[in-house]
Protein backbone atom coordinates (compact mmCIF):
# COMPACT_ATOMS: atom_id res chain seq x y z
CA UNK A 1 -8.58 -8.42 8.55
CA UNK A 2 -10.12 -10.61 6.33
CA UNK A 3 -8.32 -14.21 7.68
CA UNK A 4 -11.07 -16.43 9.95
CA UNK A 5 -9.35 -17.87 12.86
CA UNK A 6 -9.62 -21.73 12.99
CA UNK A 7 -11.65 -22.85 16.12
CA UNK A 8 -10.76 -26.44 16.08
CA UNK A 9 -7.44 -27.63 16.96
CA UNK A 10 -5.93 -30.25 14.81
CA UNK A 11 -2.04 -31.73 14.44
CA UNK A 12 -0.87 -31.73 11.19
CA UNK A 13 2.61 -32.85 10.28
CA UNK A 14 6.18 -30.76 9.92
CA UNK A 15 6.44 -32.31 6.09
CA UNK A 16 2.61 -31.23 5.02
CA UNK A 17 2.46 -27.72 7.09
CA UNK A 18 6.29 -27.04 5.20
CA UNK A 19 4.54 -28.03 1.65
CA UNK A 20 1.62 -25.82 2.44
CA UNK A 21 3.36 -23.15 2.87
CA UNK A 22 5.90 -23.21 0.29
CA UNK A 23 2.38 -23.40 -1.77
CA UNK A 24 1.02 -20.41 -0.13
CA UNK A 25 4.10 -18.51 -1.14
CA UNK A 26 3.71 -19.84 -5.01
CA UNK A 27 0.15 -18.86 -4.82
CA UNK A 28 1.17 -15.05 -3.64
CA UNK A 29 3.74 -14.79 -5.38
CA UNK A 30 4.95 -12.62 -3.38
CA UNK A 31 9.01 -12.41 -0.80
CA UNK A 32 7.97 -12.21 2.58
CA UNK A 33 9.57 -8.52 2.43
CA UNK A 34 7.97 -7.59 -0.74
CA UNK A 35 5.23 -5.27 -1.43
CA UNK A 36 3.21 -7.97 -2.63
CA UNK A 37 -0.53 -8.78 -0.82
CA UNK A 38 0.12 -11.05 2.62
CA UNK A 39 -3.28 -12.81 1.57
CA UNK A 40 -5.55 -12.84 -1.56
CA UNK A 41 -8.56 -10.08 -3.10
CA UNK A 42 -11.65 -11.17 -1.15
CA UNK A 43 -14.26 -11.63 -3.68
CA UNK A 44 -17.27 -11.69 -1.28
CA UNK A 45 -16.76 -8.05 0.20
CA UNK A 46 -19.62 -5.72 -0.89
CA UNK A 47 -19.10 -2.69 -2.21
CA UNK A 48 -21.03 -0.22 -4.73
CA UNK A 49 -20.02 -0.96 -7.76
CA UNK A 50 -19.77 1.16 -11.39
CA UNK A 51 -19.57 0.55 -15.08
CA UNK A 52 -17.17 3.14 -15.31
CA UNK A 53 -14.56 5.46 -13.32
CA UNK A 54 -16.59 8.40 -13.53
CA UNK A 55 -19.49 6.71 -12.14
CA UNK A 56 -17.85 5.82 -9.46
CA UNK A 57 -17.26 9.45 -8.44
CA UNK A 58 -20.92 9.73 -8.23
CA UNK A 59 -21.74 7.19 -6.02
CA UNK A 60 -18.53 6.50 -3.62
CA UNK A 61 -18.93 9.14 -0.89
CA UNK A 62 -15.70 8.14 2.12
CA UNK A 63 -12.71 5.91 2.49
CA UNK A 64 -14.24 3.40 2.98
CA UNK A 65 -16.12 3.01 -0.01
CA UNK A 66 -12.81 3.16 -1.54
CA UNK A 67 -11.24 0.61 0.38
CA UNK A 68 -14.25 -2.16 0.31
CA UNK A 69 -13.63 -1.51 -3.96
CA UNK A 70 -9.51 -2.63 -3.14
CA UNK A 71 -10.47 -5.67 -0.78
CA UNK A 72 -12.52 -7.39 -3.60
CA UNK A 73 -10.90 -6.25 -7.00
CA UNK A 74 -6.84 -4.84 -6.36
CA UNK A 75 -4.22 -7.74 -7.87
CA UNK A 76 -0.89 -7.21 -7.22
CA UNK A 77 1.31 -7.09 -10.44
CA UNK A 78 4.97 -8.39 -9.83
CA UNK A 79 6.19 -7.73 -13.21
CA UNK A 80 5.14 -4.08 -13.08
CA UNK A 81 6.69 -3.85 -9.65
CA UNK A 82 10.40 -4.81 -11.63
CA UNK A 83 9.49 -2.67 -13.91
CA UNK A 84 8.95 0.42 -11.41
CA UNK A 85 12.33 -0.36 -9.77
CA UNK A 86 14.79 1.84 -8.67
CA UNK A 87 17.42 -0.35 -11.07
CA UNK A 88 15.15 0.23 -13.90
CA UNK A 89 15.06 3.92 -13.54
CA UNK A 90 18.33 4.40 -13.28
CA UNK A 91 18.22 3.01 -16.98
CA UNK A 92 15.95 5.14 -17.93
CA UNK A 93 13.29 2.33 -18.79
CA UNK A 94 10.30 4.36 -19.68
CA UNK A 95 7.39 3.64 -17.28
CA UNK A 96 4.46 5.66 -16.06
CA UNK A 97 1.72 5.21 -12.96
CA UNK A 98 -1.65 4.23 -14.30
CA UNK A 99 -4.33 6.91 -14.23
CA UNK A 100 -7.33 6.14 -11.48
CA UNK A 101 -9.62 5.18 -14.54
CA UNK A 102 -7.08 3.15 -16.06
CA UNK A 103 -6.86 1.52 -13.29
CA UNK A 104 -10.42 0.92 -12.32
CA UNK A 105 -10.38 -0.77 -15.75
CA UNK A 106 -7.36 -3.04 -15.30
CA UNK A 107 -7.56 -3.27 -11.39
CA UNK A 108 -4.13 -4.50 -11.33
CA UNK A 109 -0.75 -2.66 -10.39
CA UNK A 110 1.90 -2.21 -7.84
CA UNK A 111 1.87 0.19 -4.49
CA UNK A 112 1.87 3.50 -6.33
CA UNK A 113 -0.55 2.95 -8.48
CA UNK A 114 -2.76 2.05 -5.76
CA UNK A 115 -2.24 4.76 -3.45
CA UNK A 116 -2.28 6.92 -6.67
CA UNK A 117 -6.30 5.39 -7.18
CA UNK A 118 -6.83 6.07 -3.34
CA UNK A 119 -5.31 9.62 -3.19
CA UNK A 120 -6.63 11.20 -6.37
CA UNK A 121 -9.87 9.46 -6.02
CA UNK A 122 -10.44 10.41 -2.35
CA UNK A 123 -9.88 14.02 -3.98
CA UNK A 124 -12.45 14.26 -5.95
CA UNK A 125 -15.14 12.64 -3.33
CA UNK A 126 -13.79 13.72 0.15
CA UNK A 127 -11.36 16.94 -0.38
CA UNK A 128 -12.11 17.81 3.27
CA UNK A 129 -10.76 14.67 4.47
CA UNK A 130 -7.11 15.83 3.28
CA UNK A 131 -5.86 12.72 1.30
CA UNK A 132 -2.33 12.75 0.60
CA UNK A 133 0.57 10.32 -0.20
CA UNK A 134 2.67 8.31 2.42
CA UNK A 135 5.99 7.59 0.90
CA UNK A 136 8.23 5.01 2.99
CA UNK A 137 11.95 4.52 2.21
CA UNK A 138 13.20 1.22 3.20
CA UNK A 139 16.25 -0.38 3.04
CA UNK A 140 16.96 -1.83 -0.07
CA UNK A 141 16.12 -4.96 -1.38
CA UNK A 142 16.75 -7.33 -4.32
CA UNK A 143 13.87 -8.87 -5.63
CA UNK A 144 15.04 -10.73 -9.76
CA UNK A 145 17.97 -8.77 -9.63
CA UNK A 146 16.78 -5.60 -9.26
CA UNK A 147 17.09 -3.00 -6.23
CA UNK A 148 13.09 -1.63 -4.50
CA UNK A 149 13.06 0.41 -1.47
CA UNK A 150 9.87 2.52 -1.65
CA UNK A 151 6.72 2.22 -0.77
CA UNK A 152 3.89 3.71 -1.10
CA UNK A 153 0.13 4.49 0.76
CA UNK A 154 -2.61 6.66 0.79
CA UNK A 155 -3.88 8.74 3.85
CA UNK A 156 -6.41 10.47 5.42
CA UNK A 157 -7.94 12.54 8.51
CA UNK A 158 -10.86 12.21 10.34
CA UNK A 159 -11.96 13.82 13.56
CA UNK A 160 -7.74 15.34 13.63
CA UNK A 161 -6.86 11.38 13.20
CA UNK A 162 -4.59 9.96 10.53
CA UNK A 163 -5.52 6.59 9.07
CA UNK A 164 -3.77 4.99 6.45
CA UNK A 165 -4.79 2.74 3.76
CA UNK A 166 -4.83 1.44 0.00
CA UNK A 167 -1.66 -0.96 0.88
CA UNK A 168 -0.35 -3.15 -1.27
CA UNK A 169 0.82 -5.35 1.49
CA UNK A 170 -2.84 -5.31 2.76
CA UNK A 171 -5.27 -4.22 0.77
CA UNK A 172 -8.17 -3.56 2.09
CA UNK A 173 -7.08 -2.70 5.70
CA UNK A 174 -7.56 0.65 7.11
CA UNK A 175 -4.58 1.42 9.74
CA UNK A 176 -5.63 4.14 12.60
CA UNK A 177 -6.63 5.97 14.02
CA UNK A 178 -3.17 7.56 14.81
CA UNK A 179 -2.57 10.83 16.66
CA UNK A 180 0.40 11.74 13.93
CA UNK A 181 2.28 10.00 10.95
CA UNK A 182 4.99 9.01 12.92
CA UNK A 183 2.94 6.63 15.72
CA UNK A 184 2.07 4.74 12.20
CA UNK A 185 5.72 4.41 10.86
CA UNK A 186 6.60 3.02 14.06
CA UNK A 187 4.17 -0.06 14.34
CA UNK A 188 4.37 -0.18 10.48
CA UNK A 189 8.03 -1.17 10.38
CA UNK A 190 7.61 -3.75 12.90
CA UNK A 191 4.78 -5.26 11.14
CA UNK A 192 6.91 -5.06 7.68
CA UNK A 193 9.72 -6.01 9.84
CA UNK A 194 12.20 -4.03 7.66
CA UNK A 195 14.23 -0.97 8.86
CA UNK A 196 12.38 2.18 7.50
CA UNK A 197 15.14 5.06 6.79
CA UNK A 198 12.53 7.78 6.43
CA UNK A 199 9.11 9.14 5.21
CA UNK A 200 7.36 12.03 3.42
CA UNK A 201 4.03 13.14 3.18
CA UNK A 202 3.60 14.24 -0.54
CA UNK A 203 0.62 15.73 -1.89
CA UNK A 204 1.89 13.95 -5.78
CA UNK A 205 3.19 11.01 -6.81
CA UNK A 206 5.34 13.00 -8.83
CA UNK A 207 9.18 13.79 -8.32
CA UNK A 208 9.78 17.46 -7.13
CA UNK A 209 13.68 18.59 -7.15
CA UNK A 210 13.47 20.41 -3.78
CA UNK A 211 11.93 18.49 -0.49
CA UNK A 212 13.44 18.11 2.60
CA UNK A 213 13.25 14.32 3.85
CA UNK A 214 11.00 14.03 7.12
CA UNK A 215 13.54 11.14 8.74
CA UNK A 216 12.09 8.86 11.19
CA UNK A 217 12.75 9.29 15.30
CA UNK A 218 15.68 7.21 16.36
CA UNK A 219 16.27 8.81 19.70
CA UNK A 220 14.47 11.58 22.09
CA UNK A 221 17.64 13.68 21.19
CA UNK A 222 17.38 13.86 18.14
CA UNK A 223 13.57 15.17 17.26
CA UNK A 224 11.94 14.63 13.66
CA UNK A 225 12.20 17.64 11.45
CA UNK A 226 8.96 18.37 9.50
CA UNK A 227 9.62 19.66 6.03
């Protein structure tokens, strides 16, 4: 969204495109398949800005005010996202997802506590545009030893279209619009290029005992239950 496309042609060699690259990755810090940002904040967006969180309620008004606040501010914290991981829950590593204000402070985090900002935020200043959470199960992977296979994003409707935003992996990109959730999931995973198991639309972050799993459409046979 944000990348300028390079009108002059000019050859550069194998050895100096492979170093710049490597360096891009170093600069990212980020797997190809991680939830990490595929480019860097974008300092020169405008957006309104705030002193405070509360403020901000006052002023932002849609999505998109939301969004242009991600594109120049959201950092992507890898250490946080080891922290979050499934291995690190499993022992019991006490962690918790940031508050919107706390966040609006440290503008830094992982996937959920972005869409957490987007969702809760979007609440308060749009209720009638029905923000909720996208939750995408992927198939496992190891990033420093430890296992990650969710993901999450925020959504909204508009004119009965579902757009999706406040991505990790883009920040600052508004996908849609999309007829239903499930036209998303399926360009989504070939732009992530990892297999997505399933999905659910959540309307909290928060772990409930009793859901049933909305799996993703493999086959015309074999129609997607909605929970």
């Amino acid at each position: 969204m944000f990348k300028e496309e390079v009108t002059n042609e000019k050859k550069i060699p194998i050895f100096s495109l492979i170093i710049l690259l490597c360096f891009a990755n170093n600069l990212y810090g980020a797997e190809s398949s991680s939830d990490a940002p595929e480019y860097s904040r974008n300092s020169t967006i405008q957006f309104k800005s705030a002193d405070s969180y509360e403020q901000v309620l006052q002023i932002w008004k849609t999505p998109e005010d939301i969004n242009k606040w991600i594109a120049a501010n959201f950092s992507y914290n890898k250490t946080r996202a080891v922290q979050l991981s499934e291995t690190q829950r499993v022992k019991n590593v006490p962690s918790s997802i940031y508050h919107p204000s706390e966040f609006f402070t440290h503008k830094m985090g992982v996937c959920v506590d972005l869409s957490r900002f987007a969702v809760e935020t979007l609440k308060r200043i749009d209720p009638h545009s029905e923000p909720k959470y996208l939750m995408i199960q992927f198939d496992p992977i190891q990033i420093s030893g430890n296992t990650l296979r969710l993901h999450w994003l925020a959504s909204f409707k508009r004119d009965g279209k579902h757009f999706y935003f406040a991505d990790s992996k883009r920040p600052g990109y508004i996908a849609g619009p999309f007829n239903n959730t499930q036209e998303f999931i399926n360009k989504y995973e070939k732009y992530r290029n990892r297999k997505i198991v399933s999905f659910r639309e959540l309307e909290s972050y928060q772990k409930k005992r009793r859901f049933k799993k909305q799996k993703r459409q493999t086959s015309s046979k074999n129609p997607i239950k909605k929970g």
